[in-house]
Protein backbone atom coordinates (compact mmCIF):
# COMPACT_ATOMS: atom_id res chain seq x y z
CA UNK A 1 -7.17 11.26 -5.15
CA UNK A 2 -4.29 11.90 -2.94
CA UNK A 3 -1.78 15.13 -3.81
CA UNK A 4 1.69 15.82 -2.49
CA UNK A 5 3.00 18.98 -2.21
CA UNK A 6 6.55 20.12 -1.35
CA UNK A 7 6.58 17.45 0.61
CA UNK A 8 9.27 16.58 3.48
CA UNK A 9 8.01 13.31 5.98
CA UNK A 10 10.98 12.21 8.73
CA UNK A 11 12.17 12.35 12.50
CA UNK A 12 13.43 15.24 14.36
CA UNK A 13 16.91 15.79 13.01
CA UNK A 14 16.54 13.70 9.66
CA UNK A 15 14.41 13.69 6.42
CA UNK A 16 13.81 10.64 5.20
CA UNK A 17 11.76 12.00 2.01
CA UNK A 18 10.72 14.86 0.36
CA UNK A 19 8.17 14.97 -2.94
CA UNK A 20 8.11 18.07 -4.90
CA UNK A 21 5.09 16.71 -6.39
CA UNK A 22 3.00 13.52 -6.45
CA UNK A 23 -0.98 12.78 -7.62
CA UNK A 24 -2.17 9.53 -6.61
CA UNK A 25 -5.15 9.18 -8.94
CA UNK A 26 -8.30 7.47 -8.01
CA UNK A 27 -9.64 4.55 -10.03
CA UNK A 28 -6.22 3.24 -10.47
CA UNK A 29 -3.97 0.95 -8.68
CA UNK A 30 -0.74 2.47 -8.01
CA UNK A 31 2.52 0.45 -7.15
CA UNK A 32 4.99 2.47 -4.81
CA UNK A 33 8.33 0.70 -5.36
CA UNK A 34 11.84 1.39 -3.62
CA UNK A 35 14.97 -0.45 -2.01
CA UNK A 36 14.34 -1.36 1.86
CA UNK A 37 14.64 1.96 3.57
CA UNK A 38 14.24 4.21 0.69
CA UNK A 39 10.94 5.40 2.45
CA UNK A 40 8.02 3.46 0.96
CA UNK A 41 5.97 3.18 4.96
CA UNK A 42 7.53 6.37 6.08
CA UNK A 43 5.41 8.33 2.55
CA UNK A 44 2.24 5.98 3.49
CA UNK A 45 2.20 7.14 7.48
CA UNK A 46 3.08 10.92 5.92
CA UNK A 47 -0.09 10.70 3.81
CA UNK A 48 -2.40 9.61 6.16
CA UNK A 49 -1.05 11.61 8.86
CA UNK A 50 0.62 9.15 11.45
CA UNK A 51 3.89 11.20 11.02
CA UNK A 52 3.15 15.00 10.23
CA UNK A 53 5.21 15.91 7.85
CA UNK A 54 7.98 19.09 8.20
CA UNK A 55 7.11 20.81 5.04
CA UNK A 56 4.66 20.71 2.56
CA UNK A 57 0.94 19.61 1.68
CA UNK A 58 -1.19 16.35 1.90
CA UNK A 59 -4.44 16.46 0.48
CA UNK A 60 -6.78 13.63 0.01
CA UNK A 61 -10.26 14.60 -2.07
CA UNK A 62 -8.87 17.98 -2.46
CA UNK A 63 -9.23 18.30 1.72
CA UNK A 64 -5.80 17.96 4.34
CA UNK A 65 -5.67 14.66 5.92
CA UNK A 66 -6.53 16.18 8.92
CA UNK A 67 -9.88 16.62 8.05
CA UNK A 68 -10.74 13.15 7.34
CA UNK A 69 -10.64 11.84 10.40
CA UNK A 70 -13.71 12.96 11.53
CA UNK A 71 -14.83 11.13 7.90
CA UNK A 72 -13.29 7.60 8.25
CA UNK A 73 -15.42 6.79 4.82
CA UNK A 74 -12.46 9.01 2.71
CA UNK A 75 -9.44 7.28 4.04
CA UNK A 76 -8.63 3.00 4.93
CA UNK A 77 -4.94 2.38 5.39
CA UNK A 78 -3.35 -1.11 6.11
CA UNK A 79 -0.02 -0.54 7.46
CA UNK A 80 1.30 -3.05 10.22
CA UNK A 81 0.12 -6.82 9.98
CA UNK A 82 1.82 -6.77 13.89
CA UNK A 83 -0.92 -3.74 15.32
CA UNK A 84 -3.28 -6.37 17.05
CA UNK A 85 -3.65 -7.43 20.80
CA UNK A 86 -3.02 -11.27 20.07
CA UNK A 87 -5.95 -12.16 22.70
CA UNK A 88 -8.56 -10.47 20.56
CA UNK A 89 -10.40 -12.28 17.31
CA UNK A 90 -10.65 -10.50 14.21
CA UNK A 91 -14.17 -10.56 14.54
CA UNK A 92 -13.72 -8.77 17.94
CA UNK A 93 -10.96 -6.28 16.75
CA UNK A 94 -13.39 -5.04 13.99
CA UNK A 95 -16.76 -4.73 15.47
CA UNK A 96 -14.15 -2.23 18.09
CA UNK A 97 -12.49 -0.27 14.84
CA UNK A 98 -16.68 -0.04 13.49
CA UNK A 99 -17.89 1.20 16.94
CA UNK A 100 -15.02 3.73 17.45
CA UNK A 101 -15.62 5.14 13.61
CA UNK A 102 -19.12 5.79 14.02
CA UNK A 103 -19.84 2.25 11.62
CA UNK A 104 -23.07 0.12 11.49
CA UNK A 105 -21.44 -3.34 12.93
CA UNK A 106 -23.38 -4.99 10.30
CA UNK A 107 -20.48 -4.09 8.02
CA UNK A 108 -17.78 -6.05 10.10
CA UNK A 109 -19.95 -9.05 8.63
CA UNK A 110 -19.58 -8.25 4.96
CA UNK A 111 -15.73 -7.37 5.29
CA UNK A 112 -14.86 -10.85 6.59
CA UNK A 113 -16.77 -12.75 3.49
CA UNK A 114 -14.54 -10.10 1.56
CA UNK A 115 -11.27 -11.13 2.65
CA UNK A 116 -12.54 -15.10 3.64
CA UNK A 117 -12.14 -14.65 7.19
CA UNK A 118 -15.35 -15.89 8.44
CA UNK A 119 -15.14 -19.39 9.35
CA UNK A 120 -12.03 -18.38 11.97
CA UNK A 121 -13.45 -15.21 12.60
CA UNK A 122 -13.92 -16.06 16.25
CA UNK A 123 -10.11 -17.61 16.16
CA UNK A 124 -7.71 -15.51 18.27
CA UNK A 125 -5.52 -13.42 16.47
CA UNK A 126 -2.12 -14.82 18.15
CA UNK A 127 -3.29 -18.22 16.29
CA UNK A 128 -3.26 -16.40 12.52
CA UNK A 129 -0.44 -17.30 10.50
CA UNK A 130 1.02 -13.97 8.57
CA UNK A 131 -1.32 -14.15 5.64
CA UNK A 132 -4.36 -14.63 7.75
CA UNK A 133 -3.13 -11.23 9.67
CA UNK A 134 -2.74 -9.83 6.53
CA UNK A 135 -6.36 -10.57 5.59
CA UNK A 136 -7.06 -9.06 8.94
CA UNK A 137 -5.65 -5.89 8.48
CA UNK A 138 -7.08 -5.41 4.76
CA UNK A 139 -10.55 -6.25 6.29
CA UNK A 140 -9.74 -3.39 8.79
CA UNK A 141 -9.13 -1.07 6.30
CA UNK A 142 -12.05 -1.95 4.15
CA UNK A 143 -14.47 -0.92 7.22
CA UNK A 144 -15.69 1.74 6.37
CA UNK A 145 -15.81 1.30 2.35
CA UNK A 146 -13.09 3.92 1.33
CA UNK A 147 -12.65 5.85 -1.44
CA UNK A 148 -8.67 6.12 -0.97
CA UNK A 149 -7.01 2.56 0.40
CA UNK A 150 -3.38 2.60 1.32
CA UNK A 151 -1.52 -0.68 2.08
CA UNK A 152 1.94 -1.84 2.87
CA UNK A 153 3.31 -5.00 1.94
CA UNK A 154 -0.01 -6.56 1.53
CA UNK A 155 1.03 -9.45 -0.64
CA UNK A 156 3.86 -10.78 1.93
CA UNK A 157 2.85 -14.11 3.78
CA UNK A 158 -0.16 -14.59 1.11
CA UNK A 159 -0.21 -18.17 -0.18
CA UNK A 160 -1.01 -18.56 -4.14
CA UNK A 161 -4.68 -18.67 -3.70
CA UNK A 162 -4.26 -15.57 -1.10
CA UNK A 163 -2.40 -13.34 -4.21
CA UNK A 164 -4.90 -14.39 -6.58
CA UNK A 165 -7.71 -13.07 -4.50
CA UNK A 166 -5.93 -10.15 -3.51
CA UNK A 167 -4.96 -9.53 -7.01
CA UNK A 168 -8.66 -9.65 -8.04
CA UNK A 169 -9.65 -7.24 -5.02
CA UNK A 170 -7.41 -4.53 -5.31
CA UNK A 171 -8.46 -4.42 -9.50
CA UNK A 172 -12.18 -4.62 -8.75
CA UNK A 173 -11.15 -1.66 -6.18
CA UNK A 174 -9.82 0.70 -8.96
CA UNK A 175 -11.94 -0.38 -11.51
CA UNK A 176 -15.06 0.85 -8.87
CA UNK A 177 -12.98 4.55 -8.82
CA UNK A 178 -11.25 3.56 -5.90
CA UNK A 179 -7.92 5.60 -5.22
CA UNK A 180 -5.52 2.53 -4.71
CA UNK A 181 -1.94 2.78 -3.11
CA UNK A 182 0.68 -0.38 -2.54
CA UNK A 183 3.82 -0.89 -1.55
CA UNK A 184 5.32 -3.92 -2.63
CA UNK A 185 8.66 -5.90 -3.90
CA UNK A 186 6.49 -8.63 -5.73
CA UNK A 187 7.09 -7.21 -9.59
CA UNK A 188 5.24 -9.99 -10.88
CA UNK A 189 2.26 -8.82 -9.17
CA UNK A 190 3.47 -5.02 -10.08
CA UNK A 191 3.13 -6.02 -13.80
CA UNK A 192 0.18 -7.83 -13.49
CA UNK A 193 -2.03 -5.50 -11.30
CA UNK A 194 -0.20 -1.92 -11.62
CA UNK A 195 -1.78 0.96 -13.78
CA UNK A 196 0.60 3.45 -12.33
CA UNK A 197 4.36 2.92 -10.55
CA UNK A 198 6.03 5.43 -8.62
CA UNK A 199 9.90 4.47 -7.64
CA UNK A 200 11.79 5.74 -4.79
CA UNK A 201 15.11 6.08 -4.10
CA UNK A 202 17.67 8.48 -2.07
CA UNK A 203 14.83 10.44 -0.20
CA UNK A 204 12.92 11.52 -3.30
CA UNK A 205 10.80 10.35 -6.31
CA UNK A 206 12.96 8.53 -9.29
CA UNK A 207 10.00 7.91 -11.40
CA UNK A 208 6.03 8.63 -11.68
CA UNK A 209 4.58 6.90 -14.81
CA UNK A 210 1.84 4.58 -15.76
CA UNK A 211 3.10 1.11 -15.99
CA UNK A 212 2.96 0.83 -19.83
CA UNK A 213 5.44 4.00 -19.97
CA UNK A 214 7.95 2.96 -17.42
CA UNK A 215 8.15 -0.35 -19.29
CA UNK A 216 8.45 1.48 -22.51
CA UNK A 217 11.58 3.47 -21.13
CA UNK A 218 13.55 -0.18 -21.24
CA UNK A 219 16.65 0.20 -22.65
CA UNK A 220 18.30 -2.38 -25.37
CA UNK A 221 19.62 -4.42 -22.33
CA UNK A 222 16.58 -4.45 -20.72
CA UNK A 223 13.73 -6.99 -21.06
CA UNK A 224 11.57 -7.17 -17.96
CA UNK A 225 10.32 -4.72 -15.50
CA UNK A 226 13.28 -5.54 -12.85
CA UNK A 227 15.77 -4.61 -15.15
CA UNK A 228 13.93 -1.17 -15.93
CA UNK A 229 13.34 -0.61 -12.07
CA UNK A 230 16.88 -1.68 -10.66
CA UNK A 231 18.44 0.60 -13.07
CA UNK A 232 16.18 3.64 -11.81
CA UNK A 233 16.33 2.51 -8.29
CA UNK A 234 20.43 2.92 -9.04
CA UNK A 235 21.12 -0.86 -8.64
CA UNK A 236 21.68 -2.33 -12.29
CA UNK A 237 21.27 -6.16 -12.13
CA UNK A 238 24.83 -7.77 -12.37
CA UNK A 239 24.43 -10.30 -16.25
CA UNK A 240 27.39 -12.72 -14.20
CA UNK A 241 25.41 -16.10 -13.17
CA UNK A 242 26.68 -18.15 -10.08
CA UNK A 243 30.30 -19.31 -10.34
CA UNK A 244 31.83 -15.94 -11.72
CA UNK A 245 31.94 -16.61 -15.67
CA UNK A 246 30.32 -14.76 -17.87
């Protein structure tokens, strides 16, 4: 479970975010939706402590981030498909991340089956196409078997087959009592995968509800999840179709 504390996560000078209060609960997937900029990476690299953040608490298991890293197992994060040396195969790149964590190698094995990396597992990265670096980085974070999984973007360069089986992974994740947190702009996926959605927008949280309540707060204009979330997000979707008539 990850809590969020009179939170405030920025640079020196500015602050791009700040959470009064946020639970992230485990054994549900939560989708963390927002305009581009509103935050969404900078609240991810706040929680698990790649920007400290000015104010406020981060707690993951009921411990500060700070104490996981000496316990890899709590905490797998999937943040930049572009943080690889391009002369290095997955295969390479992993049994590294396993030896550096203190993880049997044997595991590097079992995470490429997961994410159907094997047969190019010896491939150098600079050959992967996006979704195959995606599949990289999710196989990264899945090391060390965590109990709290943060990704960004993780759908983006997936082919059809690729969402499927990421679809299917990240619910057999919080269906195990994993703690599950996404970032994405893919609402289909949202409404087919989300238990929870958390919205941001102008530096602080617009809405914190399981998915069946947010779509429940639609109002008589609204009949899909994109019409409920641009209106939160402060962006109501313009009803004029191409060619200006109504």
């Amino acid at each position: 479970m990850i809590e969020l504390r009179e939170l405030a996560v920025g640079f020196p000078g500015r602050t791009v975010l700040e959470v009064e209060a946020m639970t992230v609960p485990d054994g549900a997937l939560t989708c963390l939706l927002g305009l581009n900029g509103t935050g969404k990476t900078t609240l991810l690299r706040g929680i698990c402590g790649i920007i400290a953040p000015a104010a406020g608490s981060v707690r993951v298991d009921g411990q500060p981030v700070r104490a996981h890293r000496e316990t890899p197992a709590t905490l797998g994060m999937h943040l930049d498909y572009r943080a690889f040396d391009p002369r290095h195969t997955v295969r390479r790149h992993l049994r590294w991340i396993a030896r550096a964590r203190g993880i049997p190698t044997a595991r590097v094995g079992e995470v490429l089956d997961i994410v159907r990396l094997t047969d190019v597992a010896d491939r150098r990265l600079g050959h992967y196409s996006l979704g195959m670096l995606q599949r990289a980085g999710i196989a990264a974070a899945l090391l060390s078997a965590p109990r709290t999984l943060l990704l960004d973007e993780p759908f983006n360069g997936l082919d059809i087959a690729g969402i499927r089986w990421l679809r299917t992974l990240l619910r057999d994740l919080a269906e195990a009592g994993t703690c599950v947190l996404v970032t994405t702009h893919t609402l289909d996926e949202v409404e087919r995968t989300a238990d929870r959605v958390v919205v941001l927008g102008g530096g602080r949280v617009l809405a914190d509800d399981t998915l069946t309540g947010l779509l429940e707060s639609r109002r008589p204009a609204e009949k899909t999840l994109e019409d409920v979330y641009l209106r939160i997000a402060g962006m109501p979707g313009d009803p004029t179709p191409a060619g200006g008539r109504s």
